[in-house]
C-alpha atoms as a PDB file:
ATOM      1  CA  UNK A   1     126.405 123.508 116.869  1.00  0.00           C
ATOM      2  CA  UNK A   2     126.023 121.747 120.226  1.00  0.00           C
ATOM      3  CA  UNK A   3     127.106 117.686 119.984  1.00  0.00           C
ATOM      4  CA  UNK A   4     124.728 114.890 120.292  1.00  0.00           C
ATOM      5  CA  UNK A   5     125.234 113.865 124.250  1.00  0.00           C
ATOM      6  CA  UNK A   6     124.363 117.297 125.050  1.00  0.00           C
ATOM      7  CA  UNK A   7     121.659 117.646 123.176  1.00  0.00           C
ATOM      8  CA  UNK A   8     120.090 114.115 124.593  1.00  0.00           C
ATOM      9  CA  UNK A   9     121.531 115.477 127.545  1.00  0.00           C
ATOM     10  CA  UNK A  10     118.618 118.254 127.384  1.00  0.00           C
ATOM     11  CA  UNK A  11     115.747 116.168 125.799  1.00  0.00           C
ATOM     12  CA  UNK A  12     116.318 113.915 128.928  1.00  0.00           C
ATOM     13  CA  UNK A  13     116.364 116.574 131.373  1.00  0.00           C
ATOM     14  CA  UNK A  14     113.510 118.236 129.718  1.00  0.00           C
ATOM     15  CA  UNK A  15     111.339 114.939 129.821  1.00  0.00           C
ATOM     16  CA  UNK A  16     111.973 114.355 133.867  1.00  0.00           C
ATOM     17  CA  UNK A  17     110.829 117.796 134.330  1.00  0.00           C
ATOM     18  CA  UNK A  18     107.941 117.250 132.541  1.00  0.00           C
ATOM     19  CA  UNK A  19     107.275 114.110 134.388  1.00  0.00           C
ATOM     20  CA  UNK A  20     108.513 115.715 137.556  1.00  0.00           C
ATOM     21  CA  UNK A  21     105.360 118.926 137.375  1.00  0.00           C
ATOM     22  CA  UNK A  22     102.993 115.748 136.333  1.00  0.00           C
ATOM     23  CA  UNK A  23     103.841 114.397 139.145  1.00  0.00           C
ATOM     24  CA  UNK A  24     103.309 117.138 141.507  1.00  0.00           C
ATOM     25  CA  UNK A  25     100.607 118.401 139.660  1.00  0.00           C
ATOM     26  CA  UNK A  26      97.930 115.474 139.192  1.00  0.00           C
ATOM     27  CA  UNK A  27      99.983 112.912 142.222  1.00  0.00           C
ATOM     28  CA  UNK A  28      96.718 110.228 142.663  1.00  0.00           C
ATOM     29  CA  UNK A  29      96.187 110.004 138.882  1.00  0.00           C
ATOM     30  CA  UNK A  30      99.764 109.709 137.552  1.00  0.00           C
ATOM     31  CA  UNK A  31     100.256 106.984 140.508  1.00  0.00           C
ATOM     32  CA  UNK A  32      96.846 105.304 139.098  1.00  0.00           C
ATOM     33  CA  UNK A  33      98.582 105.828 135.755  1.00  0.00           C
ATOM     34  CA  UNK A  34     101.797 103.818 136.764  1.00  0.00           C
ATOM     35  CA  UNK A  35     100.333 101.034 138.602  1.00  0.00           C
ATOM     36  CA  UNK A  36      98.010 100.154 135.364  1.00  0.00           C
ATOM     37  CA  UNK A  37     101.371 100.023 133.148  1.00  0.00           C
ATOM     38  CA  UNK A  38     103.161  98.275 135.507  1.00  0.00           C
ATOM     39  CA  UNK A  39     100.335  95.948 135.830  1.00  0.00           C
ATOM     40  CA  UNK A  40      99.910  95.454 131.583  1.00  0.00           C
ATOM     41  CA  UNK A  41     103.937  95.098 131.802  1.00  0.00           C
ATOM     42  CA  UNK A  42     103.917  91.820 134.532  1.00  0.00           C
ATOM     43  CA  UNK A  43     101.101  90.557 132.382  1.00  0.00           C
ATOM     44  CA  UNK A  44     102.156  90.845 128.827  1.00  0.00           C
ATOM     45  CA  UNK A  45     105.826  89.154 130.035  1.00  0.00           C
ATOM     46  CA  UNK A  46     104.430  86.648 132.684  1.00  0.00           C
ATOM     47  CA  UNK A  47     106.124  87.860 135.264  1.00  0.00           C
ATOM     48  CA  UNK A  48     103.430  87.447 138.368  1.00  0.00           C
ATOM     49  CA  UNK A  49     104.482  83.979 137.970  1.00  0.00           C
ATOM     50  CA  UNK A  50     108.074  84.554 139.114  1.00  0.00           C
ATOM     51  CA  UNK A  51     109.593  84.930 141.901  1.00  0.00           C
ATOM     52  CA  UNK A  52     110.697  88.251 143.295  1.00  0.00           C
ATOM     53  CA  UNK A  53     114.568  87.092 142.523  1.00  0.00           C
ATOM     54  CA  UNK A  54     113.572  86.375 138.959  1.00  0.00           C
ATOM     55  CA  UNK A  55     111.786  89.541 138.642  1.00  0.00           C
ATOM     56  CA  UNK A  56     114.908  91.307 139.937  1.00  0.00           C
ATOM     57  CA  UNK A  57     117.181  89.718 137.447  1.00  0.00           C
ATOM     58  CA  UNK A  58     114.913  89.844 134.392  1.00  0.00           C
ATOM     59  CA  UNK A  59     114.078  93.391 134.695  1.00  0.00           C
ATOM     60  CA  UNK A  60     117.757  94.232 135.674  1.00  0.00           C
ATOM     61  CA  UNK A  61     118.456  92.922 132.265  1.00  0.00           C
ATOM     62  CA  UNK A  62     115.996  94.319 130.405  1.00  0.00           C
ATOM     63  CA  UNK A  63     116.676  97.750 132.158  1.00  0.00           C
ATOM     64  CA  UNK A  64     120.680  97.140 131.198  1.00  0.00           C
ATOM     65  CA  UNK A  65     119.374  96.367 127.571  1.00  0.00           C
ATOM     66  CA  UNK A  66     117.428  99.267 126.443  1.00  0.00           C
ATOM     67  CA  UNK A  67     119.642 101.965 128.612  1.00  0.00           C
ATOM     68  CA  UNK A  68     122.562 100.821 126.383  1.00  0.00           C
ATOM     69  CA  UNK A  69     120.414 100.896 123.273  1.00  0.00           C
ATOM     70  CA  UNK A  70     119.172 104.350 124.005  1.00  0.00           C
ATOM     71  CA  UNK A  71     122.831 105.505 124.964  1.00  0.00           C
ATOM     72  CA  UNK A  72     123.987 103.818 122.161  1.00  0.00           C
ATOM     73  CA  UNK A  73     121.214 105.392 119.766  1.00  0.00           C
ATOM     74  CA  UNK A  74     121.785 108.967 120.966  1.00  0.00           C
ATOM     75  CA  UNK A  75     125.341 109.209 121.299  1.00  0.00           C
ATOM     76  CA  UNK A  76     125.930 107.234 117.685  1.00  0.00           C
ATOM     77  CA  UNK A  77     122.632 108.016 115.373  1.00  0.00           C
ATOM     78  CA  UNK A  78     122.768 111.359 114.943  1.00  0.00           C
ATOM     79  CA  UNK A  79     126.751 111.336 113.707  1.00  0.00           C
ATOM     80  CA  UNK A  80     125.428 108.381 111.768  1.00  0.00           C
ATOM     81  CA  UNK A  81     122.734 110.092 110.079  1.00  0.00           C
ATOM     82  CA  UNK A  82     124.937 112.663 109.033  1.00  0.00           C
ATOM     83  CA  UNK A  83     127.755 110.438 107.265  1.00  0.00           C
ATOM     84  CA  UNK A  84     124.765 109.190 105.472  1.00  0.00           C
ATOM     85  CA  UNK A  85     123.470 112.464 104.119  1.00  0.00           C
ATOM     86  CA  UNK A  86     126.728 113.572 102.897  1.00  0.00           C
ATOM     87  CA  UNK A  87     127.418 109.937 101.359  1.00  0.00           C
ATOM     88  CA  UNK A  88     124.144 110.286  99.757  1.00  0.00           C
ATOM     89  CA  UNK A  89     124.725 113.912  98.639  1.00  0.00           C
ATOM     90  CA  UNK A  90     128.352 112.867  96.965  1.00  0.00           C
ATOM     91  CA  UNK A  91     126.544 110.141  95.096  1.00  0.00           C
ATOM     92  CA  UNK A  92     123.974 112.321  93.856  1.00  0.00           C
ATOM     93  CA  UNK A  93     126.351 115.204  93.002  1.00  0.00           C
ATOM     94  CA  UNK A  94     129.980 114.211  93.308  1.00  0.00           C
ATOM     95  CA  UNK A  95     132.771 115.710  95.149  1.00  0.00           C
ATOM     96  CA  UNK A  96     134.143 119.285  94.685  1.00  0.00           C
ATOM     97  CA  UNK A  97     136.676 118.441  92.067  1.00  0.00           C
ATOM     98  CA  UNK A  98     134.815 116.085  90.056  1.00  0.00           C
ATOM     99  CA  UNK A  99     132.198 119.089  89.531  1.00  0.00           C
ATOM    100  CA  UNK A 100     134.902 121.313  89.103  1.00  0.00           C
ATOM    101  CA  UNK A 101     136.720 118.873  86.509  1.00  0.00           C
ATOM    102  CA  UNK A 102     132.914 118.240  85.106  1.00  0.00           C
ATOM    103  CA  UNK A 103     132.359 122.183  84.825  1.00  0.00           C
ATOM    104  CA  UNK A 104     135.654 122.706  82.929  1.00  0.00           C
ATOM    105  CA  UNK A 105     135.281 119.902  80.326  1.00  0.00           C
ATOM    106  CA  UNK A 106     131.732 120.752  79.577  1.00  0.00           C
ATOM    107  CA  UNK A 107     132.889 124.680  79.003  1.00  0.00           C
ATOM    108  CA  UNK A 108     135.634 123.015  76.428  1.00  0.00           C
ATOM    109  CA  UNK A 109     133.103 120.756  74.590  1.00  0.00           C
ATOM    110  CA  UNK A 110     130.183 124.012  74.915  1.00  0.00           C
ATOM    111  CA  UNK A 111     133.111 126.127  73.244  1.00  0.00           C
ATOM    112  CA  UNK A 112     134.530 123.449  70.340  1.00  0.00           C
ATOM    113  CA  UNK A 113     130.670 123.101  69.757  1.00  0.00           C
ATOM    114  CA  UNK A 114     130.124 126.819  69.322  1.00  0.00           C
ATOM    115  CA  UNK A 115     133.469 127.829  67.324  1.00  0.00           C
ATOM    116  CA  UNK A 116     132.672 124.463  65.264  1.00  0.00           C
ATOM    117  CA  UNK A 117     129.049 125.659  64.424  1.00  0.00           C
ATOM    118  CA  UNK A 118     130.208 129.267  63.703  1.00  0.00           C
ATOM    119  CA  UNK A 119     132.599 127.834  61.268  1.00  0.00           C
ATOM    120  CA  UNK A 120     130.322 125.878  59.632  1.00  0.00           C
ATOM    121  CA  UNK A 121     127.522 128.790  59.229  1.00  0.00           C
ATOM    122  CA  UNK A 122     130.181 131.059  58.187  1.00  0.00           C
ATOM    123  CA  UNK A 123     131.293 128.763  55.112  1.00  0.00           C
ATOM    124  CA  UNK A 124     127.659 127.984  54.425  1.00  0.00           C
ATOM    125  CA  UNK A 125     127.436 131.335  53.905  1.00  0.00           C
ATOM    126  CA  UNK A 126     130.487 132.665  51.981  1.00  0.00           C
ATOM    127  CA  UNK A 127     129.389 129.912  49.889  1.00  0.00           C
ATOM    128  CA  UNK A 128     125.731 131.328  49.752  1.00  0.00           C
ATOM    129  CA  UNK A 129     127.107 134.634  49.097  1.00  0.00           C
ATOM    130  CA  UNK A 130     129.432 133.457  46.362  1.00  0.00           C
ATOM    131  CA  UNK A 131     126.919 131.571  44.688  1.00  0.00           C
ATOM    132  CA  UNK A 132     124.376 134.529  44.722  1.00  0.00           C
ATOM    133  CA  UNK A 133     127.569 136.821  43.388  1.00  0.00           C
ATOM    134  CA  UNK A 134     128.091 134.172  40.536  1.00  0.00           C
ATOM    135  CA  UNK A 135     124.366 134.000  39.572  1.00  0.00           C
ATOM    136  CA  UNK A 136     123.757 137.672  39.380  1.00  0.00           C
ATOM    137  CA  UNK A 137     126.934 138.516  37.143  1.00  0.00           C
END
């Protein structure tokens, strides 16, 4: 099973490529595309009021931001995910030996109540039989 970076590894390469043959493919409406979002993006976070400095510094953080939390969430998520399946299957089901220990008592109990309930149906009916003896003599 390949690890996590390569795997985000390939989902990144794959999406450049993609974006990459866009790009080539349909150039004056993917740059039409661009210049809209980049337009929403100044206005939604007021940034045609700044100055070009500001600009530079806010979207150097924000850039520095979310590339650590997408590192961070594809190098670290998908190990996480799977601690948390397995914690959640062990508190569903238990380990190994607590089944095992589980499976072993339950035989014991399953064969005390068996040999218990034979006994029982075998006196009840020696007693039957003895009875039915005494009655017909």
């Amino acid at each position: 099973m390949p690890d996590s970076a390569s795997v985000s590894t390939v989902v990144l390469l794959s999406a450049a490529s993609g974006l990459l043959l866009a790009a080539i493919l349909y150039p004056s409406s993917l740059l039409r595309w661009f210049q809209r979002k980049r337009y929403q993006y100044e206005v939604t976070f007021s940034l045609y009021m700044l100055t070009s400095t500001e600009k530079f510094i806010f979207n150097s953080i924000l850039f520095l931001l979310l590339s650590l939390l997408i590192i961070a969430a594809s190098l670290y998520l998908p190990e996480h995910i799977y601690i948390m399946a397995n914690r959640m299957f062990y508190y569903f089901s238990g380990d190994e030996e607590t089944l095992h220990h589980a499976n072993e008592h339950a035989n014991k109990a399953a064969q005390h109540v068996l040999t218990t309930s034979s006994q029982i149906i075998n006196d009840a009916a020696s007693s039957l039989l003895s009875r039915d003896s005494s009655i017909s003599t």
